[in-house]
C-alpha atoms as a PDB file:
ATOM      1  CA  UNK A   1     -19.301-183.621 -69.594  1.00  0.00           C
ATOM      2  CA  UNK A   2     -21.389-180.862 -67.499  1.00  0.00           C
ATOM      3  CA  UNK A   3     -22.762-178.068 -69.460  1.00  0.00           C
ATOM      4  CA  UNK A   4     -23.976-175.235 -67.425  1.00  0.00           C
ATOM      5  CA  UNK A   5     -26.649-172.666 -68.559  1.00  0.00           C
ATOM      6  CA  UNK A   6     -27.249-169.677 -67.037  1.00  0.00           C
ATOM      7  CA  UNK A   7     -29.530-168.447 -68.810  1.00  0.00           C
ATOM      8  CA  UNK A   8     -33.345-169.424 -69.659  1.00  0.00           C
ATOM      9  CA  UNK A   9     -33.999-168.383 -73.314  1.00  0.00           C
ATOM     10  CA  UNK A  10     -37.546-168.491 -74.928  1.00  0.00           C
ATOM     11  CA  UNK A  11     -38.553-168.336 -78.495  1.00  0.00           C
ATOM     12  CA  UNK A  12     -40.191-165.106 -79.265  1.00  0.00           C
ATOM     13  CA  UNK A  13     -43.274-166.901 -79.873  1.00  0.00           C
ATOM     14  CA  UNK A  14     -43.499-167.988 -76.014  1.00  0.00           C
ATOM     15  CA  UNK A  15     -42.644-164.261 -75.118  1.00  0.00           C
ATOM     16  CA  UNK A  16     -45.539-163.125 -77.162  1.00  0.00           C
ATOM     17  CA  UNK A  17     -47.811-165.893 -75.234  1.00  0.00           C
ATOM     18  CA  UNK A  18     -46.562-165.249 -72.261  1.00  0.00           C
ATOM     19  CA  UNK A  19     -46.787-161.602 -72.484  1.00  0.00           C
ATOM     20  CA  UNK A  20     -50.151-161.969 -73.770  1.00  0.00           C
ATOM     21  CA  UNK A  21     -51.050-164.230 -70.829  1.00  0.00           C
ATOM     22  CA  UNK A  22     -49.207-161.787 -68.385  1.00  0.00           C
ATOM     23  CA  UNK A  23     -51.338-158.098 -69.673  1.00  0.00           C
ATOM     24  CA  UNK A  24     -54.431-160.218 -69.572  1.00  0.00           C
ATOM     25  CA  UNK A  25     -53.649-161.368 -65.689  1.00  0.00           C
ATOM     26  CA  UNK A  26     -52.764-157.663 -64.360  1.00  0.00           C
ATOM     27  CA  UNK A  27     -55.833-156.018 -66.595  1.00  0.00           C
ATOM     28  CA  UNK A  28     -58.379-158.293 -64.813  1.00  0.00           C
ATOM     29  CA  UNK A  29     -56.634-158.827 -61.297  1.00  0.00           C
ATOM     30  CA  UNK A  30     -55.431-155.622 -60.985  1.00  0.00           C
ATOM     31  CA  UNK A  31     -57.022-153.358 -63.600  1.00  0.00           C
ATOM     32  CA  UNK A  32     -53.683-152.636 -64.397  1.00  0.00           C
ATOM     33  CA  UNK A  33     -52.843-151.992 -68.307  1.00  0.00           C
ATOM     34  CA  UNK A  34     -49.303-152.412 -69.212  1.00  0.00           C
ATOM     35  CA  UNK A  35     -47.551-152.294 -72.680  1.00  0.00           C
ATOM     36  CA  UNK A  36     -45.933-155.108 -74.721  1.00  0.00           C
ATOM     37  CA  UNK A  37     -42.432-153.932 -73.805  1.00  0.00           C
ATOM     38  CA  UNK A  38     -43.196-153.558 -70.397  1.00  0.00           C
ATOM     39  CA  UNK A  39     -44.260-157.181 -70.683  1.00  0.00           C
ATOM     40  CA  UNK A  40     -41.488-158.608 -72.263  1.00  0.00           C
ATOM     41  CA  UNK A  41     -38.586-156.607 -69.535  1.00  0.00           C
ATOM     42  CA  UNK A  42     -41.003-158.493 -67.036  1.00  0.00           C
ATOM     43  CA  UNK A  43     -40.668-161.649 -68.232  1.00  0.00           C
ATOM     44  CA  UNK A  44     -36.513-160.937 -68.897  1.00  0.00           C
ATOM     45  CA  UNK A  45     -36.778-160.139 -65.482  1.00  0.00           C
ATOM     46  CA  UNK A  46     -38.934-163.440 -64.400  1.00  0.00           C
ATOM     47  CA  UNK A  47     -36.788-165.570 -66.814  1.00  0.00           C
ATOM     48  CA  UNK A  48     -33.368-164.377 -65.610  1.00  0.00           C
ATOM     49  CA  UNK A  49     -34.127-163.839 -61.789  1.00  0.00           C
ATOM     50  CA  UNK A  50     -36.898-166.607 -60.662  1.00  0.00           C
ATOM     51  CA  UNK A  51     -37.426-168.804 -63.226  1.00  0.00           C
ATOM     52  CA  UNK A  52     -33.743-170.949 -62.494  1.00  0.00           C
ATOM     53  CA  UNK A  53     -35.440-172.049 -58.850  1.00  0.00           C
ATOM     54  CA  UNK A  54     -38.501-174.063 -60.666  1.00  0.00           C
ATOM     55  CA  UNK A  55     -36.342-175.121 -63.311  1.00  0.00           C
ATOM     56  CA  UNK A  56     -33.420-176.424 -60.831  1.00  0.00           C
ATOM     57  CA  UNK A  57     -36.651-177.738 -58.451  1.00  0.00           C
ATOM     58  CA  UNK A  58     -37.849-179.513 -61.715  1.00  0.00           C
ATOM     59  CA  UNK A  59     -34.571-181.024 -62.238  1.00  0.00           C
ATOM     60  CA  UNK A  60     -34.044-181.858 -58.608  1.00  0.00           C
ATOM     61  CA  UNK A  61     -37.486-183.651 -58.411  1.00  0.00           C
ATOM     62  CA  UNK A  62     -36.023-185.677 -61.808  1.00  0.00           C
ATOM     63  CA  UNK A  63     -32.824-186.864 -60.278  1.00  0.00           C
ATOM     64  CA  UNK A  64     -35.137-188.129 -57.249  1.00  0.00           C
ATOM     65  CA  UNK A  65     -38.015-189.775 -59.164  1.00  0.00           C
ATOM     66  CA  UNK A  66     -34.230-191.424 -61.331  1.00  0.00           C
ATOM     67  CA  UNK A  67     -33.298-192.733 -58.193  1.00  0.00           C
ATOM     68  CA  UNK A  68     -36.026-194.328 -57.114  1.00  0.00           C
ATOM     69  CA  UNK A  69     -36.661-196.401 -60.286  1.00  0.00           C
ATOM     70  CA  UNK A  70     -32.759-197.052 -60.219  1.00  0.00           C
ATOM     71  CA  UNK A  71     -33.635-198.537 -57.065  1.00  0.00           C
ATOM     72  CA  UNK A  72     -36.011-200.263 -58.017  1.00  0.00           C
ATOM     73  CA  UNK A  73     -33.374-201.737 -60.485  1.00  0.00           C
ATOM     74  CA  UNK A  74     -31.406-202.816 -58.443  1.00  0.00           C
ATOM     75  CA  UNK A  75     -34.385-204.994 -56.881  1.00  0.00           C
ATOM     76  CA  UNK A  76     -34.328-207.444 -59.708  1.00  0.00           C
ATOM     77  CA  UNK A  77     -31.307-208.369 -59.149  1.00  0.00           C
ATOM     78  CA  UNK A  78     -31.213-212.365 -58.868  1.00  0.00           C
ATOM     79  CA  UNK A  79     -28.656-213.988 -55.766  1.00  0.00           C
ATOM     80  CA  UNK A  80     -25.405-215.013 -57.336  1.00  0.00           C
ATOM     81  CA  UNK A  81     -24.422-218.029 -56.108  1.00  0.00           C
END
């Protein structure tokens, strides 16, 4: 069975880091203050928009690295005879 998720959902806890992470990053790269909900609709935005192509490259990179030891598997494998 194939479940399918659409969506990327984070605790509020790794909103708050994240946030936290992403106000510090634009107050000392760009001297740019922004407010917590400001934050939070960015990383929405991140989670809902960009995020799926490093999650679906993560997964992508697991099927490979799962075919290669299934390879490696197959290998083993003594002759019949």
């Amino acid at each position: 069975m194939k479940k399918h998720y659409n969506k990327i959902d984070l605790t509020k806890e790794q909103k708050l880091q994240i946030a936290a992470k992403l106000k510090k990053y634009l107050r000392e790269n760009y001297y740019t203050d922004i407010g917590d909900l400001k934050a939070e609709l960015f990383i929405d935005f991140i989670s809902d928009t960009i995020a799926p192509f490093y999650y679906n490259k993560g997964l992508a990179d697991s099927i490979t690295l799962m075919k290669d030891r299934i390879e490696d598997l197959y290998s083993l494998m003594k002759e019949e005879k």
